[in-house]
Protein backbone atom coordinates (compact mmCIF):
# COMPACT_ATOMS: atom_id res chain seq x y z
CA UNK A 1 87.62 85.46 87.95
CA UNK A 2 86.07 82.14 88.31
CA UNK A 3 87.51 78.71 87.87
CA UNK A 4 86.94 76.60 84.27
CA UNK A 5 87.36 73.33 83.50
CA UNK A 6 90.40 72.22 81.28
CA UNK A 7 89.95 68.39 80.43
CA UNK A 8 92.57 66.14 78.35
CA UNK A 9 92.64 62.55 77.89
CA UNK A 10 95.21 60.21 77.09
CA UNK A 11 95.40 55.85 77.07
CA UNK A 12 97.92 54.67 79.55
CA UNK A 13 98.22 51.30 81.89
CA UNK A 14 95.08 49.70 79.79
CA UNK A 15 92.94 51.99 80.78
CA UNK A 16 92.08 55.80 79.80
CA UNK A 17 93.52 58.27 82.25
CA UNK A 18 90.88 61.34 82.18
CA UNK A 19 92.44 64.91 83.98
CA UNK A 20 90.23 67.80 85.06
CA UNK A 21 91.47 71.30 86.41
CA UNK A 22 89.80 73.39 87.68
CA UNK A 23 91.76 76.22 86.58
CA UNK A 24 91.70 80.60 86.89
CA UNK A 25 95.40 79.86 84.67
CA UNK A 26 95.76 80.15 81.37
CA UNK A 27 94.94 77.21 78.81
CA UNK A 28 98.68 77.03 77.96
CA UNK A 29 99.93 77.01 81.29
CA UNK A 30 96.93 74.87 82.72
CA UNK A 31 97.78 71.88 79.78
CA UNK A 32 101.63 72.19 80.15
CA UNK A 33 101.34 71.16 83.91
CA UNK A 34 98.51 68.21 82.35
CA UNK A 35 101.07 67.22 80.32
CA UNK A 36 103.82 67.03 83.20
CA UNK A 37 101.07 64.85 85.13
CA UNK A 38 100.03 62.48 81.81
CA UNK A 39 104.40 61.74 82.54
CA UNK A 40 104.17 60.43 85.34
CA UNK A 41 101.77 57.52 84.30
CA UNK A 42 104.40 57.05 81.61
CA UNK A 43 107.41 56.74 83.49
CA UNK A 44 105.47 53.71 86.39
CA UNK A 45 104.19 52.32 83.37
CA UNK A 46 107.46 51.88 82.10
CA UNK A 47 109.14 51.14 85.04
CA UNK A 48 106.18 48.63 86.65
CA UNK A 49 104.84 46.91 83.59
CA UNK A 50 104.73 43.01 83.90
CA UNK A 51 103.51 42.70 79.92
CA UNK A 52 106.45 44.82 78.48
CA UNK A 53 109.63 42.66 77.97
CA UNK A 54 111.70 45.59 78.31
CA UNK A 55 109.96 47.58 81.15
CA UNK A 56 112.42 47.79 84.36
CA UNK A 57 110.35 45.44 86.35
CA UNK A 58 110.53 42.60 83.72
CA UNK A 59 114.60 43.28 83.01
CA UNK A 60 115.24 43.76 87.12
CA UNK A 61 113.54 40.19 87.51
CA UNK A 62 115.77 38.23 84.88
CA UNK A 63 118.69 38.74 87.33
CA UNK A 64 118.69 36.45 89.92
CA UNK A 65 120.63 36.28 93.42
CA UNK A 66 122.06 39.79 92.12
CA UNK A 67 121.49 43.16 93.37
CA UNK A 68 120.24 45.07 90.99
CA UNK A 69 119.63 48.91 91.75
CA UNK A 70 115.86 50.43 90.11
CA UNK A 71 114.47 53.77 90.38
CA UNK A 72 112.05 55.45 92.58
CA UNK A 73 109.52 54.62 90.21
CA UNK A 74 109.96 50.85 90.75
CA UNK A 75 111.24 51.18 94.17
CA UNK A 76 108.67 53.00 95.79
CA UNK A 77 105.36 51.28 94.60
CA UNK A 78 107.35 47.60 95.21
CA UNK A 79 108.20 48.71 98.94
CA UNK A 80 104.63 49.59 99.52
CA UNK A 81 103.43 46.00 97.65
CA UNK A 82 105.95 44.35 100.29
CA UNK A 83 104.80 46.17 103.22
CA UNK A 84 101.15 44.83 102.67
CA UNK A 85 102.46 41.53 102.18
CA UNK A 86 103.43 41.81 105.10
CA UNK A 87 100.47 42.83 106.78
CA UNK A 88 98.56 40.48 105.77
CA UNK A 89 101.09 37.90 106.28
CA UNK A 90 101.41 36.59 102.37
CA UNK A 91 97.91 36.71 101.46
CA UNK A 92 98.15 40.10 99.54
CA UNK A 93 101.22 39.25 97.98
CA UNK A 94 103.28 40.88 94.63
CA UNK A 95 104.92 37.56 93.54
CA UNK A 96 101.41 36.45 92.20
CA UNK A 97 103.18 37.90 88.77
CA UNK A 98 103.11 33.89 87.09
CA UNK A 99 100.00 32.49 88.60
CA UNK A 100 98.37 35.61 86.86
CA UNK A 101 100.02 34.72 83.43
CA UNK A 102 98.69 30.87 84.21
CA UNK A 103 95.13 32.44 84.19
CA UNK A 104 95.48 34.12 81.27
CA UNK A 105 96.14 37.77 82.47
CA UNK A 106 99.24 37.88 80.54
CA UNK A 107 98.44 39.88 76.88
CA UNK A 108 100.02 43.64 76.21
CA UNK A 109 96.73 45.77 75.49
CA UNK A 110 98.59 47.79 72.94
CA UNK A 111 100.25 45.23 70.88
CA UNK A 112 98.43 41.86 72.17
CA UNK A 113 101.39 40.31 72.51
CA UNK A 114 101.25 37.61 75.19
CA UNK A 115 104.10 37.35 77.81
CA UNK A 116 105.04 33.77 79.52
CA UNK A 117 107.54 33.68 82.01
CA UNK A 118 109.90 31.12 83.85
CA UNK A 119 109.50 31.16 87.89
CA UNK A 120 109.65 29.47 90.69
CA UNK A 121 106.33 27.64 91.80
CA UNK A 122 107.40 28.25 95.83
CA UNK A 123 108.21 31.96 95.66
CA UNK A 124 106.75 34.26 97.85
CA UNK A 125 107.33 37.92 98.96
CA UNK A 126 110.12 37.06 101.73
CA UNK A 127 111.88 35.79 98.69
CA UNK A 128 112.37 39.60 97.57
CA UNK A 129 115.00 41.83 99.55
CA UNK A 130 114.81 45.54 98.73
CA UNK A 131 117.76 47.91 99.98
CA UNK A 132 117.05 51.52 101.12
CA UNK A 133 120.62 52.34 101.82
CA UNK A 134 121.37 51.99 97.99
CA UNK A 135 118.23 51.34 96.67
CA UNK A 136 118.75 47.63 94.98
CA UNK A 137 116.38 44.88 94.50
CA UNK A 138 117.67 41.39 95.20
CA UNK A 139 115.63 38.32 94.44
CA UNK A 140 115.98 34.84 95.94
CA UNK A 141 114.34 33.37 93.51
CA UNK A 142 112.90 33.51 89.88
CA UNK A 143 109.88 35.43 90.11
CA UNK A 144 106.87 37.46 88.28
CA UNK A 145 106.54 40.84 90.62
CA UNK A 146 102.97 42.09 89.45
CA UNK A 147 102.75 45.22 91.03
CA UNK A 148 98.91 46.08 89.26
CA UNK A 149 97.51 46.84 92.74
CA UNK A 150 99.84 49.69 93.39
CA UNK A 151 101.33 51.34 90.28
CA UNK A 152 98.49 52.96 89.12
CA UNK A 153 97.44 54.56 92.40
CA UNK A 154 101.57 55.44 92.55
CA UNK A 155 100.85 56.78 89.04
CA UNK A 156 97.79 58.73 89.96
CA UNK A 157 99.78 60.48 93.09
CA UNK A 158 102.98 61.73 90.85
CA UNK A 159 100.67 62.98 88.29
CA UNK A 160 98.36 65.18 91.35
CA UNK A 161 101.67 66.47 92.13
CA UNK A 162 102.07 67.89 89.31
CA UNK A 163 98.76 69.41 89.62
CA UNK A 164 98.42 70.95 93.21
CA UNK A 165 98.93 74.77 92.80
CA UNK A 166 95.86 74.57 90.58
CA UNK A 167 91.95 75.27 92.55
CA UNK A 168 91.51 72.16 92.05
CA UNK A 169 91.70 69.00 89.96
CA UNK A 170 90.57 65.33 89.08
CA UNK A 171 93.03 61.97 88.25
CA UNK A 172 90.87 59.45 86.87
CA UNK A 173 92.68 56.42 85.76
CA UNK A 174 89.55 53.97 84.92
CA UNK A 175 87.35 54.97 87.98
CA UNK A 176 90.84 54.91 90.56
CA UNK A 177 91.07 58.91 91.09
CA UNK A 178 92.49 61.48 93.14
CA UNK A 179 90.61 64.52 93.51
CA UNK A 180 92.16 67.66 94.93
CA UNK A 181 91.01 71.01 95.77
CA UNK A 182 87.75 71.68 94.93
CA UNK A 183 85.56 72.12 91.64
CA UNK A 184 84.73 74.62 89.34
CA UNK A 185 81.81 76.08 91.86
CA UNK A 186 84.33 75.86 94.87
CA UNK A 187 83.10 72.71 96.15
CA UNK A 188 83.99 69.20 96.67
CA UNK A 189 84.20 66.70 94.22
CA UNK A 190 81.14 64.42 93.60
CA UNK A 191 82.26 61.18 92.67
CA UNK A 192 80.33 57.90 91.93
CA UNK A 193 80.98 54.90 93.08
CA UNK A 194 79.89 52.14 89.69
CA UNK A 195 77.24 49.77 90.21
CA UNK A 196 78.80 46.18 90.04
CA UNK A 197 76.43 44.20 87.48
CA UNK A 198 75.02 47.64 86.00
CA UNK A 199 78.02 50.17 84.52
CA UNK A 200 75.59 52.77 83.03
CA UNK A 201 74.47 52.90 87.02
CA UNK A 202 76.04 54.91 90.23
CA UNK A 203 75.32 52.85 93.37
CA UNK A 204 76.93 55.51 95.99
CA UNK A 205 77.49 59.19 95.72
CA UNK A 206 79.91 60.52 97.98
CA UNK A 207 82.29 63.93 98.30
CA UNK A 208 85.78 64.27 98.50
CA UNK A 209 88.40 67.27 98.36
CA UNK A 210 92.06 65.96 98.92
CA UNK A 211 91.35 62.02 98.83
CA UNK A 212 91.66 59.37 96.65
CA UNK A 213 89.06 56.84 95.70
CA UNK A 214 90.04 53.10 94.14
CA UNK A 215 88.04 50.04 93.28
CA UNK A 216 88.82 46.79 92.65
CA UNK A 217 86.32 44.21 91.53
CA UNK A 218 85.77 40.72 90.16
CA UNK A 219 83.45 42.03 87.74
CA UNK A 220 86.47 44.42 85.97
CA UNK A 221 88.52 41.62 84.38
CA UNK A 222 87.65 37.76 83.93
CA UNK A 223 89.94 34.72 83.23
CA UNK A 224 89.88 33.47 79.62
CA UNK A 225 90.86 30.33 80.56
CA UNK A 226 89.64 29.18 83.99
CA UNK A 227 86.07 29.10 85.15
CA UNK A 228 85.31 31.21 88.10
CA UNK A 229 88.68 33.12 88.29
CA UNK A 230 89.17 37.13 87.39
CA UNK A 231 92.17 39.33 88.30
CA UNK A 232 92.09 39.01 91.82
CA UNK A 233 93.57 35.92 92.88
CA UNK A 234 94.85 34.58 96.05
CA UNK A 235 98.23 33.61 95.87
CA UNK A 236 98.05 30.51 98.05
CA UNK A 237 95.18 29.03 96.80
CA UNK A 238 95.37 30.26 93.26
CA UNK A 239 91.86 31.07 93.29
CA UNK A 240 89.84 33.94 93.10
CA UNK A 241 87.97 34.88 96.34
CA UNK A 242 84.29 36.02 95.72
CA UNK A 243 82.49 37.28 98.91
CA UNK A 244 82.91 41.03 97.93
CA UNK A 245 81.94 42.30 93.95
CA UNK A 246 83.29 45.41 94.83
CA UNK A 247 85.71 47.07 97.45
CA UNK A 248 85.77 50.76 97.18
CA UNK A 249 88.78 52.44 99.35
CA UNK A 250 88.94 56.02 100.24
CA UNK A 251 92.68 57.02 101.74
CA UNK A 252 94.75 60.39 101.77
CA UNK A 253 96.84 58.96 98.73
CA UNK A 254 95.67 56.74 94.95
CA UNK A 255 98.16 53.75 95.94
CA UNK A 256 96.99 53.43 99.49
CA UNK A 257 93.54 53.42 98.42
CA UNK A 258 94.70 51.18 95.47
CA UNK A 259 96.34 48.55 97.44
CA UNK A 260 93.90 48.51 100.35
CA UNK A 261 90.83 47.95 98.10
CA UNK A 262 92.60 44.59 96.72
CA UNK A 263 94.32 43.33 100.00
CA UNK A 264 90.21 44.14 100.94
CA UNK A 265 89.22 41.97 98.45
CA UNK A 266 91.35 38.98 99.35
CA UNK A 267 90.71 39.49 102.96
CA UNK A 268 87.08 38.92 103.11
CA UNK A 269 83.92 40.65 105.37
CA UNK A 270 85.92 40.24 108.67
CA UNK A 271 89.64 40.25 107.91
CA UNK A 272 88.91 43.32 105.70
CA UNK A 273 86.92 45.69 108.20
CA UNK A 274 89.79 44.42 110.61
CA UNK A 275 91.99 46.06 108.29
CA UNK A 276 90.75 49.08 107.35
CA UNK A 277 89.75 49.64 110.76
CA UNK A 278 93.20 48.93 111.75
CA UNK A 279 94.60 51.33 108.91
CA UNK A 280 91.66 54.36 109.30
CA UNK A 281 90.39 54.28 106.64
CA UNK A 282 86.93 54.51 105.01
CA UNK A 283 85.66 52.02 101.92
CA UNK A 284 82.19 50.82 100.74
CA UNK A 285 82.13 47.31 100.23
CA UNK A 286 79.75 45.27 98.37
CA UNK A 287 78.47 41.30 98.90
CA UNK A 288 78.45 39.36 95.85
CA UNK A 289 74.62 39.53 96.62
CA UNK A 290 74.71 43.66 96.33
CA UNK A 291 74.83 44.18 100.12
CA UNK A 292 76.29 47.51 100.97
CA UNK A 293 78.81 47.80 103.71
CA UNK A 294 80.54 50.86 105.12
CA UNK A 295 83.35 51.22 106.98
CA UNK A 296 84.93 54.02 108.90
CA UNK A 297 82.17 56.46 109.50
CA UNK A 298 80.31 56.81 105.61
């Protein structure tokens, strides 16, 4: 018997979260485990959201100079934000939460309600202490934690979880994916990497089985109220840096790829190759002039 292809769609995070399987199980079976992985994006995005009032993120950073203890599903994708932050020494940095309302990246996309927050202008990622013994979050400061470099790709690993027995399968949140196993033929997935200026167009090809793919780039989201800025701002300067259009990260896991294609993005040509020569990892980068470069070996 030969694999099919069972495909359901749902909107989460802002953006529509598309699952293949490549499947010899039955429908029932094969959507009741699609279902289980479409969960997972619902519990980060309740637990990570910086536009919901009452996600556990926003609540968790209304209490100040108290430790407050959060689930894995805020836990885990903030430790991984903080241990980039660290790498990079500040310049990939999660506390960028209120300089990202400032620009205008502040507005629910289900019910366009627009958050605005109190916090501290100085605040910076050493002002955050997490706890592993008992898992509790302790801020030094008032703060806006936006964690949208790492919660999706967090989002996009639970969810393959749920979907590894099958031959294999697809998570495509907006273009970040994991794909696992192999396709409907027995082969690896073909993915395409989106053409910066042209999104009808594919501007790299390239195969994966067992890897994630994200991308972040200046042309996805753009400031409504400040010339020259879109999502991905440094934290320091306030300002969005514009050598690369697009930073393409392939990894072993969504929120490694998903955080190293941003950190990428801040970095610049040298400090990111540094980087993701440091970390192993592979990514296609592209100049703001539509220079292709590849790293690690593709």
């Amino acid at each position: 018997m030969t694999s099919r292809i069972i495909n359901k769609k749902k909107l989460f995070m802002d953006t529509v979260v598309d699952i293949q399987v490549a499947t010899r199980r039955t429908k029932d079976e094969t959507e009741s485990a699609i279902d289980r992985a479409f969960e997972a994006f619902r519990k980060v995005e309740q637990a990570c959201s910086r536009f919901s009032p009452d996600s556990e993120l926003m609540e968790a950073c209304r209490l100040i100079k108290t430790p407050v203890q959060i689930s894995p599903f805020l836990y885990e994708p903030l430790k991984f934000a903080l241990e980039m932050a660290k790498w990079t020494h500040g310049i990939f940095d999660p506390t960028v939460g209120k300089v990202m309302e400032d620009h205008g990246f502040n507005q629910h996309y289900l019910t366009g309600e627009t958050i605005q927050t109190l916090s501290a202008d100085s605040a910076t990622y050493r002002d955050i202490l997490l706890n592993e013994t008992d898992r509790t979050l302790y801020l030094r400061k008032k703060i806006v934690i936006d964690l949208g470099a790492v919660a999706k790709g967090f989002a996009i690993d639970l969810a393959s979880y749920e979907l590894a027995g099958f031959d294999g399968f697809v998570v495509n949140a907006g273009g970040d994916l994991f794909a696992g196993g192999v396709d409907e033929n027995g082969k690896k997935w073909r993915v395409g990497i989106q053409h910066p200026t042209d999104k009808e167009q594919i501007i790299q090809m390239i195969e994966i089985s067992n890897e994630a793919v994200c991308t972040s780039g200046s042309y996805e989201r753009i400031s409504s109220v400040q010339a020259g800025v879109h999502h991905i701002i440094e934290p320091k300067s306030k300002r969005s840096p514009n050598e690369w259009i697009s930073c393409s990260i392939i990894a072993p896991f969504a929120m490694m790829a998903d955080v190293f294609s941003t950190a990428s993005f801040l970095l610049g040509p040298e400090g990111a190759k540094a980087l993701l020569e440091q970390a192993d990892l592979k990514g296609i980068l592209i100049t703001s002039d539509l220079q292709i470069c590849r790293v690690g070996g593709i």
